[in-house]
N, C-alpha and C. Protein backbone atom coordinates (compact mmCIF):
# COMPACT_ATOMS: atom_id res chain seq x y z
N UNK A 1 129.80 116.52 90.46
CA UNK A 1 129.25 115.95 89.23
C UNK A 1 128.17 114.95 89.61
N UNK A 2 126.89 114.86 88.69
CA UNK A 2 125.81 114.22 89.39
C UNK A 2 125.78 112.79 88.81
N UNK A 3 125.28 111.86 88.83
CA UNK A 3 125.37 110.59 88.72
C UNK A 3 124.08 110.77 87.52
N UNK A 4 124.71 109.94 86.53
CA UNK A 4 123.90 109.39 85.23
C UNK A 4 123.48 108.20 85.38
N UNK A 5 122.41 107.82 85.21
CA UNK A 5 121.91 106.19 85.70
C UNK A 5 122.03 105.41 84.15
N UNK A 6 122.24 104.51 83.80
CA UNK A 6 122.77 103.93 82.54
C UNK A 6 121.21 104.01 81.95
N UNK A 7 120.95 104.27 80.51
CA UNK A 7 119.66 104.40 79.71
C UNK A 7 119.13 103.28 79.40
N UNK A 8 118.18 102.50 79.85
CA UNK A 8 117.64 101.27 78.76
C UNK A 8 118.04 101.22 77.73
N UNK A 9 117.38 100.10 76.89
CA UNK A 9 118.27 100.15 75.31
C UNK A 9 117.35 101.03 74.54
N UNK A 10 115.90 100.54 74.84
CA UNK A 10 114.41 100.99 74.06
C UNK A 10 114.67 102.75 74.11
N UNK A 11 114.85 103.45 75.48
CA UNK A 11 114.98 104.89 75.12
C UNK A 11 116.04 105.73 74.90
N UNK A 12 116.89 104.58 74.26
CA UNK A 12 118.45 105.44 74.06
C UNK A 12 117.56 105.33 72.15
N UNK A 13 116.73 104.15 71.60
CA UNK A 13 116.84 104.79 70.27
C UNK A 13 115.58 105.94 70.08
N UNK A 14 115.20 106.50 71.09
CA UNK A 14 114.18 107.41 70.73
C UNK A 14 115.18 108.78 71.66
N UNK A 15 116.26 108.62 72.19
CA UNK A 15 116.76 110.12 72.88
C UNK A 15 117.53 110.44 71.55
N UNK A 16 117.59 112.03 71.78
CA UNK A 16 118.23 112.77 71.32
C UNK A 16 119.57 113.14 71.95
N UNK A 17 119.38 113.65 73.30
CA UNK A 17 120.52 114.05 73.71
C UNK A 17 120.36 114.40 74.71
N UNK A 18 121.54 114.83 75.26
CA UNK A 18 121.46 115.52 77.18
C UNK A 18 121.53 116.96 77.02
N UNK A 19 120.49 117.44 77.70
CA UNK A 19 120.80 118.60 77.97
C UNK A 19 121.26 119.20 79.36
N UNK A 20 122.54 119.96 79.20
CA UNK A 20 122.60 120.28 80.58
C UNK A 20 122.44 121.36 80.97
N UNK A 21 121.88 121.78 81.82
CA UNK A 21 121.56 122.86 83.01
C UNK A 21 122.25 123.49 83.67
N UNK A 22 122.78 124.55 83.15
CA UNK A 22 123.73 125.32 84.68
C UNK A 22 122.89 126.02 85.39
N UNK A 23 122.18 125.67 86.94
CA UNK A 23 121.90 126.63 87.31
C UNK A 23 122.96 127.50 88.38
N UNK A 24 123.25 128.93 87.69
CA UNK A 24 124.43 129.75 87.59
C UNK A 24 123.93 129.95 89.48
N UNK A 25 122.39 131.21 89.25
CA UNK A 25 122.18 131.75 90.46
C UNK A 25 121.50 132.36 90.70
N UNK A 26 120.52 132.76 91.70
CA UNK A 26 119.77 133.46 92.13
C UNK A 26 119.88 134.67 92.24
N UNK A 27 118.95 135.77 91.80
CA UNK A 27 119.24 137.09 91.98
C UNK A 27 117.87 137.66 92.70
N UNK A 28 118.01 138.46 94.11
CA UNK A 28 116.86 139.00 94.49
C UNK A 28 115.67 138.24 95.23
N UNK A 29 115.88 137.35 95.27
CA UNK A 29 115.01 135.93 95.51
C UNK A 29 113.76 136.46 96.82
N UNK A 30 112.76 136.23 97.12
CA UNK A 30 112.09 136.34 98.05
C UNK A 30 112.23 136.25 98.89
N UNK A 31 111.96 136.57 100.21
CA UNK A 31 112.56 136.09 101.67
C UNK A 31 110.89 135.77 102.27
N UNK A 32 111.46 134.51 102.29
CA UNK A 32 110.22 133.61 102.98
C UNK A 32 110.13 133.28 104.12
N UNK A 33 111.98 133.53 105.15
CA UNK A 33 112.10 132.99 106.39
C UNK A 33 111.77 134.73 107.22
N UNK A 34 112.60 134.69 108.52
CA UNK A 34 112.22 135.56 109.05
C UNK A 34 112.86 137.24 108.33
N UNK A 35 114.05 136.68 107.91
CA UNK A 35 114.97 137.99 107.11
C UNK A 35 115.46 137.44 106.05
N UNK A 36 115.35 136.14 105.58
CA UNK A 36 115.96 135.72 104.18
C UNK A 36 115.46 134.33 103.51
N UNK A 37 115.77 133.66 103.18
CA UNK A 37 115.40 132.53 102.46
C UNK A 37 116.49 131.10 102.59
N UNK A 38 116.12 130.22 102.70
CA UNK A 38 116.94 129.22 102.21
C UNK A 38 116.48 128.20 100.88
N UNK A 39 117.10 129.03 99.84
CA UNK A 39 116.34 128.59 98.30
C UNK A 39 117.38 127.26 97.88
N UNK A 40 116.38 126.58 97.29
CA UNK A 40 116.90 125.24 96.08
C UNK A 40 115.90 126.15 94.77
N UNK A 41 116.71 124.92 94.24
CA UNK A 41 116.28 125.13 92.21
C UNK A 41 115.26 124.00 92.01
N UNK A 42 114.14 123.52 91.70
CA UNK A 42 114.03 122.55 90.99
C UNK A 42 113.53 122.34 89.56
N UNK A 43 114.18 121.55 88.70
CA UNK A 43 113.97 121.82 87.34
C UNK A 43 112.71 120.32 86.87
N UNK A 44 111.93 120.19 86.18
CA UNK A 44 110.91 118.95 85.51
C UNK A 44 110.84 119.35 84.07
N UNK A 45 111.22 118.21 83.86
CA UNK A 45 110.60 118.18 82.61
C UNK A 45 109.76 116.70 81.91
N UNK A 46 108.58 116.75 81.61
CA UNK A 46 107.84 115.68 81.37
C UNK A 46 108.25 114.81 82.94
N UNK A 47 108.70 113.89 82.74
CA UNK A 47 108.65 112.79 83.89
C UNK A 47 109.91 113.35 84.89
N UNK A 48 110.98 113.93 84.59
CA UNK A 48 111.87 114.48 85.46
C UNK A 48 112.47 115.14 86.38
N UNK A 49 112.74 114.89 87.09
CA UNK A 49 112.44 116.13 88.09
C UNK A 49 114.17 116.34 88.75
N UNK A 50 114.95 117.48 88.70
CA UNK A 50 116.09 117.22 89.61
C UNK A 50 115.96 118.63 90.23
N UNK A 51 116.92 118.57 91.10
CA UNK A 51 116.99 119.77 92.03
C UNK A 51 118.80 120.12 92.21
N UNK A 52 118.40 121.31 92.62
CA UNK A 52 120.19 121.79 93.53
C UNK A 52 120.10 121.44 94.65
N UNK A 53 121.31 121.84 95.58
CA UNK A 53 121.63 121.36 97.46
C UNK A 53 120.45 123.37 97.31
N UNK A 54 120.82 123.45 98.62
CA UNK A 54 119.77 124.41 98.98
C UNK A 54 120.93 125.28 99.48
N UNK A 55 120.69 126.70 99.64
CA UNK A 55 121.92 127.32 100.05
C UNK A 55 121.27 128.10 101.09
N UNK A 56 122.00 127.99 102.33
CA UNK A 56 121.54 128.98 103.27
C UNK A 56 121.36 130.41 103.54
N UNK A 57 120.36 131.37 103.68
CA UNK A 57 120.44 132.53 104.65
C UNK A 57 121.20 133.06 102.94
N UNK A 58 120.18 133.12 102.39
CA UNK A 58 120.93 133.80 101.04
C UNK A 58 119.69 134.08 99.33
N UNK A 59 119.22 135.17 99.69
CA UNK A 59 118.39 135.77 98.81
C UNK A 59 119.13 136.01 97.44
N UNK A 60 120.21 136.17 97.29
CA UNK A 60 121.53 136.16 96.12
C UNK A 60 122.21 134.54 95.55
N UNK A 61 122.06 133.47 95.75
CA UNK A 61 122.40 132.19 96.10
C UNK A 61 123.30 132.05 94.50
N UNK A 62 124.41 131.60 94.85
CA UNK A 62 125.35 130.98 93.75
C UNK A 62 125.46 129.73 93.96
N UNK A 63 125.01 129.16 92.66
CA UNK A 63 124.78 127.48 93.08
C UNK A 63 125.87 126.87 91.96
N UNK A 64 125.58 127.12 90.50
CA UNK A 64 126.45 126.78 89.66
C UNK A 64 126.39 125.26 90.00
N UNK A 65 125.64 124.79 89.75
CA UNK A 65 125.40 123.52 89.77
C UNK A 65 124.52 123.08 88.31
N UNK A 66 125.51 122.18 87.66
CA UNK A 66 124.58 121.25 86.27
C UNK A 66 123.79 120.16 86.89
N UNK A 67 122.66 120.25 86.25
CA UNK A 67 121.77 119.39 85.85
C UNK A 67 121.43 118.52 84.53
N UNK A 68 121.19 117.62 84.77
CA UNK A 68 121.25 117.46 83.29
C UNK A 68 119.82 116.36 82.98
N UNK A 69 119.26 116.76 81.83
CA UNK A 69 117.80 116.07 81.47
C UNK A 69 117.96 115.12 80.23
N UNK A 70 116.95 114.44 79.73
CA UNK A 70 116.84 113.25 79.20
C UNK A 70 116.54 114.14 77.98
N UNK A 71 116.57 114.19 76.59
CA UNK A 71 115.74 115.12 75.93
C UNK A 71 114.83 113.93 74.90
N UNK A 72 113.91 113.44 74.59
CA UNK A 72 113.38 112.98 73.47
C UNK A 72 112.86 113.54 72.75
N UNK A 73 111.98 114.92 73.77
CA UNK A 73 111.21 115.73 72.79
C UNK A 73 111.37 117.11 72.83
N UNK A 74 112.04 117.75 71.69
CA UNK A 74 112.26 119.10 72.04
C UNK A 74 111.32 120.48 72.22
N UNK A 75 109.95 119.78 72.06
CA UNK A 75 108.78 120.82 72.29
C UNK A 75 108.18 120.56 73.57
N UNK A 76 108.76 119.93 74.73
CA UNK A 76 108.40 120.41 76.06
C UNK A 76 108.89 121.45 76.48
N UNK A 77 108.30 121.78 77.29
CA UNK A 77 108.45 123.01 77.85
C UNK A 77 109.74 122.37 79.22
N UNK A 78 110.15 122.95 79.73
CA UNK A 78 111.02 123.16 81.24
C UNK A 78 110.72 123.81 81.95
N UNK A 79 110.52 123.33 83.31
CA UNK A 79 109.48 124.21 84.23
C UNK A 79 110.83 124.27 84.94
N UNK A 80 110.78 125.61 85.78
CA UNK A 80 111.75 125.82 87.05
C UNK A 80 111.33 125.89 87.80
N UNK A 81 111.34 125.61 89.44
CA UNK A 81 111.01 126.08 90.53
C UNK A 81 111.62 126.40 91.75
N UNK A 82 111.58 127.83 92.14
CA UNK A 82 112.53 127.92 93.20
C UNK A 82 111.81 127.80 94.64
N UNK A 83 112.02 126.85 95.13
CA UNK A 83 111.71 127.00 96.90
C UNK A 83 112.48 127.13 97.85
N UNK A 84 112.10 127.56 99.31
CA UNK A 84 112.76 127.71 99.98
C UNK A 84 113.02 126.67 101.07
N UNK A 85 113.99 126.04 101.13
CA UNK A 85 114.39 124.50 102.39
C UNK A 85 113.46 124.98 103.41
N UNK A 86 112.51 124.28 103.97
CA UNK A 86 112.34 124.48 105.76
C UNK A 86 112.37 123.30 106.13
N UNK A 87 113.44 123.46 107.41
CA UNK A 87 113.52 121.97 108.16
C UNK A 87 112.23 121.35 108.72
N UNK A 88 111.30 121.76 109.06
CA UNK A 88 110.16 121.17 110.07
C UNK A 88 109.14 122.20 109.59
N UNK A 89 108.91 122.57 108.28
CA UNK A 89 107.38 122.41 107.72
C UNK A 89 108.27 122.21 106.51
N UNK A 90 106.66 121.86 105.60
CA UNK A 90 106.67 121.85 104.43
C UNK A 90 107.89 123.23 103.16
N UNK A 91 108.19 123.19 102.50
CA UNK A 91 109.10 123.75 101.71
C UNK A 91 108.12 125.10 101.22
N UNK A 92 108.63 126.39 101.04
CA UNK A 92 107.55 126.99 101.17
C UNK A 92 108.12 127.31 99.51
N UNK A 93 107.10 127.56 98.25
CA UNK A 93 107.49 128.08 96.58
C UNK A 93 107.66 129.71 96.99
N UNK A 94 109.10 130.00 95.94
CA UNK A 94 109.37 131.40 95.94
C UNK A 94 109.49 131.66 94.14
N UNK A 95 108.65 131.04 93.61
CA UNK A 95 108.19 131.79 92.34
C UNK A 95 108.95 130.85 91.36
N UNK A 96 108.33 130.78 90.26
CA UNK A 96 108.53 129.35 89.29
C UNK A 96 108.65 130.30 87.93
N UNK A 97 109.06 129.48 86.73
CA UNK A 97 109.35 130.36 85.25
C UNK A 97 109.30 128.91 84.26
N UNK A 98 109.20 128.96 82.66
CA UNK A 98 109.20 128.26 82.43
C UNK A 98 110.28 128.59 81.13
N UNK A 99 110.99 127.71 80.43
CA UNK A 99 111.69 127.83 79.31
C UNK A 99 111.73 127.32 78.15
N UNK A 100 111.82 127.16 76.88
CA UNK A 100 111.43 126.88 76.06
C UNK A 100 112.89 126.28 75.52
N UNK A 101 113.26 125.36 74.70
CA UNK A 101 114.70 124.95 74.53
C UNK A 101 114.52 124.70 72.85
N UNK A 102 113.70 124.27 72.42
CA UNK A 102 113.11 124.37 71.35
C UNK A 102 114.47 125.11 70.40
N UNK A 103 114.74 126.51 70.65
CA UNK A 103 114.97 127.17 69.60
C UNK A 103 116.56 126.94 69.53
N UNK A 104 116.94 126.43 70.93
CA UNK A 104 118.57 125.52 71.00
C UNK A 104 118.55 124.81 70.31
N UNK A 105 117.67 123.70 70.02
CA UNK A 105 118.30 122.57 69.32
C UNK A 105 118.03 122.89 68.02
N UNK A 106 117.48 123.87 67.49
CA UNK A 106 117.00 124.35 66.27
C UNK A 106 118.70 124.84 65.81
N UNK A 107 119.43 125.83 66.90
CA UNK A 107 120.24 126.31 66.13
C UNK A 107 121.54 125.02 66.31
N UNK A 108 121.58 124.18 67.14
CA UNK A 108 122.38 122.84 66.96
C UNK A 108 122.29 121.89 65.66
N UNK A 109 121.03 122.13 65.12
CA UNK A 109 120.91 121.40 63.91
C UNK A 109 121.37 122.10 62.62
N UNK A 110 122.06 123.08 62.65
CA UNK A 110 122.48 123.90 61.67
C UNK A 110 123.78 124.07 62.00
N UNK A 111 124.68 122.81 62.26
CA UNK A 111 125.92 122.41 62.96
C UNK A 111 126.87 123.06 62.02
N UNK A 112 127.17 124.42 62.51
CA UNK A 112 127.79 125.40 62.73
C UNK A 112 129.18 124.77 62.80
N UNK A 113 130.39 125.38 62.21
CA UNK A 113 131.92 124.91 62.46
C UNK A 113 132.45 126.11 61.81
N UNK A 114 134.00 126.57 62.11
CA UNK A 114 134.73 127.55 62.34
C UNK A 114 133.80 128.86 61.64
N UNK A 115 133.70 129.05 63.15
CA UNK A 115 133.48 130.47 63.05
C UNK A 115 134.00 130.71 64.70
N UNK A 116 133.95 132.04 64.54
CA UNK A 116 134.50 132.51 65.52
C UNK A 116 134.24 132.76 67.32
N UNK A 117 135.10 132.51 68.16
CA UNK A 117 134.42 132.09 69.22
C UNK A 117 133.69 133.36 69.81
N UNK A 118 132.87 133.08 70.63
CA UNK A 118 131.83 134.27 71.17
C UNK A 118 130.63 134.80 69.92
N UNK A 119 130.94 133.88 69.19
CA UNK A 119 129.79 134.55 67.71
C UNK A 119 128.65 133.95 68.72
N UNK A 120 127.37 134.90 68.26
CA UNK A 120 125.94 134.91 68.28
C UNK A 120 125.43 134.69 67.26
N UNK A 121 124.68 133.20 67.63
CA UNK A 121 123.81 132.32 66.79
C UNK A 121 122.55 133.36 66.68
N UNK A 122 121.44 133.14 67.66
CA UNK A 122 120.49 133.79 67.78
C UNK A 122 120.34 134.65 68.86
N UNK A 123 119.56 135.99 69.08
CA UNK A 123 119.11 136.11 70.32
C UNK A 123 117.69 136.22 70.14
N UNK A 124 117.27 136.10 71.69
CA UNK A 124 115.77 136.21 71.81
C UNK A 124 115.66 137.04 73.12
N UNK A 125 114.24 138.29 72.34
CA UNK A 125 113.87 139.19 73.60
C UNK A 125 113.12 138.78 74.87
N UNK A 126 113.10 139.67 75.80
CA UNK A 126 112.24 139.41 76.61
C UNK A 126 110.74 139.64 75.69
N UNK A 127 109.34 139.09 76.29
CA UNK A 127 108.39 139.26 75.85
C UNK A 127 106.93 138.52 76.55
N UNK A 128 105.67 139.17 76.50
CA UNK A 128 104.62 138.56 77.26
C UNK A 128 104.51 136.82 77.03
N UNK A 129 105.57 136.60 75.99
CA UNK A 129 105.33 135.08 75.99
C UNK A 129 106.19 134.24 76.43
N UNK A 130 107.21 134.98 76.82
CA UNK A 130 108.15 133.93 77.38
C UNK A 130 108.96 135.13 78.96
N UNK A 131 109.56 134.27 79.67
CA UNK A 131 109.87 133.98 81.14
C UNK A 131 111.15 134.86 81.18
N UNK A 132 111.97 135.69 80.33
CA UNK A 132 112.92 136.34 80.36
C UNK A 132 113.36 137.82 80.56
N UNK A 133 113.73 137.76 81.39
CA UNK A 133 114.03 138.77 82.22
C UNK A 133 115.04 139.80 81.20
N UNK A 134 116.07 139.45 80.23
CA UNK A 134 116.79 140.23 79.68
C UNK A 134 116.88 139.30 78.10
N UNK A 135 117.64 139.78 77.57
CA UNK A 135 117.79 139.31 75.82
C UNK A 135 118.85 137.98 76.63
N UNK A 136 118.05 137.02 75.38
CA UNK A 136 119.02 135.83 75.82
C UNK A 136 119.69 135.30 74.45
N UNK A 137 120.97 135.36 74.38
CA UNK A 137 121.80 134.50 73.56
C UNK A 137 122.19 133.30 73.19
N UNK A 138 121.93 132.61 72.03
CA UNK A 138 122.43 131.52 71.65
C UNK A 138 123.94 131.85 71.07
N UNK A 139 125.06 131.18 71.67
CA UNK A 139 126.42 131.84 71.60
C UNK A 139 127.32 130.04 71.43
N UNK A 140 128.27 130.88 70.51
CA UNK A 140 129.47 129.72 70.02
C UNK A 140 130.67 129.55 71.16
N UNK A 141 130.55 128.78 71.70
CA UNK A 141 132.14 129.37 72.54
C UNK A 141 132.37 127.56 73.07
N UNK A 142 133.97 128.54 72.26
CA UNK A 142 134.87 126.66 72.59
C UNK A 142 134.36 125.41 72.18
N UNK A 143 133.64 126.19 70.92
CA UNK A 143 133.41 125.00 69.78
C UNK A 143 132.20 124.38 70.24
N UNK A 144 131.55 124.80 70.98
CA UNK A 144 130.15 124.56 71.56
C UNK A 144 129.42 125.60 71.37
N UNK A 145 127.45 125.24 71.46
CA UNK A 145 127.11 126.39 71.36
C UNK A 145 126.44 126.09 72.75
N UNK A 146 125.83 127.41 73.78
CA UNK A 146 125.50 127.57 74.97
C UNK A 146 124.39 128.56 75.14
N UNK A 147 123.37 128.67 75.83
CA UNK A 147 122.58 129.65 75.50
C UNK A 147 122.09 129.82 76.97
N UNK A 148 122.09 131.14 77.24
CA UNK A 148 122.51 131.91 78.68
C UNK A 148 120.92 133.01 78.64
N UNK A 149 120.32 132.55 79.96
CA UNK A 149 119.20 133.10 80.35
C UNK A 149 118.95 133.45 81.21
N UNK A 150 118.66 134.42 81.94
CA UNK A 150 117.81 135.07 83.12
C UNK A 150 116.30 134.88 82.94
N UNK A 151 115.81 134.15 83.98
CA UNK A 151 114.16 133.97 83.64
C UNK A 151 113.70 134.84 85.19
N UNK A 152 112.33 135.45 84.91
CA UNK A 152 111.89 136.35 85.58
C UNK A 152 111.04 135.33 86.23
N UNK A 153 111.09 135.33 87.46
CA UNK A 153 110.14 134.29 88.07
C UNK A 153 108.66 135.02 88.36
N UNK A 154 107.82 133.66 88.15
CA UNK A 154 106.06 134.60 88.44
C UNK A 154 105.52 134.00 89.58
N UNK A 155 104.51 134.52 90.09
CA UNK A 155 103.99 134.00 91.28
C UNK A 155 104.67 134.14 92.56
N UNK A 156 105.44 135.04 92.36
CA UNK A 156 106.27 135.91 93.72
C UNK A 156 106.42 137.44 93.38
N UNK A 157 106.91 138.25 94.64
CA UNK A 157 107.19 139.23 94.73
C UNK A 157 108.23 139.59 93.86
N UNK A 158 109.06 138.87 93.86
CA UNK A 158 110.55 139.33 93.10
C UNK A 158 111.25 138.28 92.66
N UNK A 159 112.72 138.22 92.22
CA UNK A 159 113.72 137.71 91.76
C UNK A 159 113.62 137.07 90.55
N UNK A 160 114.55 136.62 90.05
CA UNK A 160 115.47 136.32 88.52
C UNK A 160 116.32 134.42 89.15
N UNK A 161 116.40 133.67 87.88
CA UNK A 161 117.42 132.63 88.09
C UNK A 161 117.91 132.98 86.91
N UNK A 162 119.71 132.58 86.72
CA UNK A 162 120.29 132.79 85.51
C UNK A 162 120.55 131.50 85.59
N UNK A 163 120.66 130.80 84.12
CA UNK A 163 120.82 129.88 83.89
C UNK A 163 121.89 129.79 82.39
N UNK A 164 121.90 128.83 82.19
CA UNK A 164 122.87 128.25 81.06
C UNK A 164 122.90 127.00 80.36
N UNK A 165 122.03 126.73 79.19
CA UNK A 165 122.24 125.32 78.32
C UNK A 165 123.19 125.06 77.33
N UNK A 166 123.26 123.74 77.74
CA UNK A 166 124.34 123.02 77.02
C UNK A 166 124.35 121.48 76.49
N UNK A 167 124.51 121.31 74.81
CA UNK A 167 123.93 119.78 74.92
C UNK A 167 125.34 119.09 74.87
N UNK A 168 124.40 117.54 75.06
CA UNK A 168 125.76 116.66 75.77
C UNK A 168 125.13 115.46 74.63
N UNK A 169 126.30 115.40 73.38
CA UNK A 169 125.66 114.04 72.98
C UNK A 169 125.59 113.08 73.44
N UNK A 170 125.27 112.00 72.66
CA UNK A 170 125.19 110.64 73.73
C UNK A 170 125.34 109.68 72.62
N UNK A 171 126.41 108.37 72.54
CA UNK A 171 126.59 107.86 71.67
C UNK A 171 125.80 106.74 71.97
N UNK A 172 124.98 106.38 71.17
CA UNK A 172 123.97 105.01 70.82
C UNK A 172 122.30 105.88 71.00
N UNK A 173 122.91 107.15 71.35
CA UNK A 173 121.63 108.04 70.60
C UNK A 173 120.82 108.42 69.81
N UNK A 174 119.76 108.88 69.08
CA UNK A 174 118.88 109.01 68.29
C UNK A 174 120.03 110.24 67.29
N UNK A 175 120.09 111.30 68.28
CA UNK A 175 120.39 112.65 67.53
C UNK A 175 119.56 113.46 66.98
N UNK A 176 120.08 114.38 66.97
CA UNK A 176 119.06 115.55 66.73
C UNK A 176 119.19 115.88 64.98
């Protein structure tokens, strides 16, 4: 579990909320070393920047590691980037994607209660305008809603990250 640094007072009344990040895992990933890769995640958004540990000798990488971001504004974009660790050069990029969250907090504000678990809020296709590799679901489960993506990475040869959002209120928050 990653460490939350306590919020000033000034941008707890302009946040909305936490969003968190599963990054689930790598599929297919580039091989940048001699036969494979040693990939991290890194996620930015506006001023933010976090990353995963890096997983060795592994073009398939299961990280399942949350992240979690500041949200004030829900029309930034989320950039991903996957690189590969090198001890003694520079980190070499194995292809970046970007995501749009926008349409999460859209269906969070239409605060949804008993209905049934695994119901589908929204889905959204793949398409020339957005980073997705397969249909992605906005889904109810365990009284939360979660929205589960494969983004097609660009600026490489190959691979996919699957991912998973999830918001985290925050009490002395703005709200959405």
């Amino acid at each position: 579990m990653e460490e939350v640094d306590p919020i000033p007072k000034s941008l707890m009344e302009n946040l909305l909320g936490l969003l968190r990040v599963r990054v689930k895992r790598g599929v297919n990933l580039a091989v940048r070393d001699v036969r494979s890769s040693d990939p991290y995640v890194v996620i930015k958004m506006f001023n933010q920047k976090l990353k995963t540990r890096f997983i060795r000798k592994d073009v398939n990488p299961e990280w399942n590691e949350d992240l979690t971001l500041s949200i004030i504004d829900p029309n930034h974009q989320v950039k991903l980037i996957v690189y590969d660790h090198d001890t003694f050069s520079k980190d070499d990029r194995m292809g970046d994607a970007e995501f749009d969250i926008f349409p999460f907090i859209e269906a969070l504000k239409s605060n949804l209660t008993d209905i049934p678990n695994g119901t589908v809020i929204k889905r959204t296709q793949p398409s020339p305008e957005n980073f997705l590799a397969d249909e992605s679901c906005i889904t109810y489960v365990n009284g939360k809603l979660v929205q589960d993506m494969i983004l097609r990475l660009q600026n490489v040869e190959c691979g996919e990250v699957e991912i998973q959002l999830q918001w985290i209120d925050l009490p002395g928050s703005k709200g959405i």
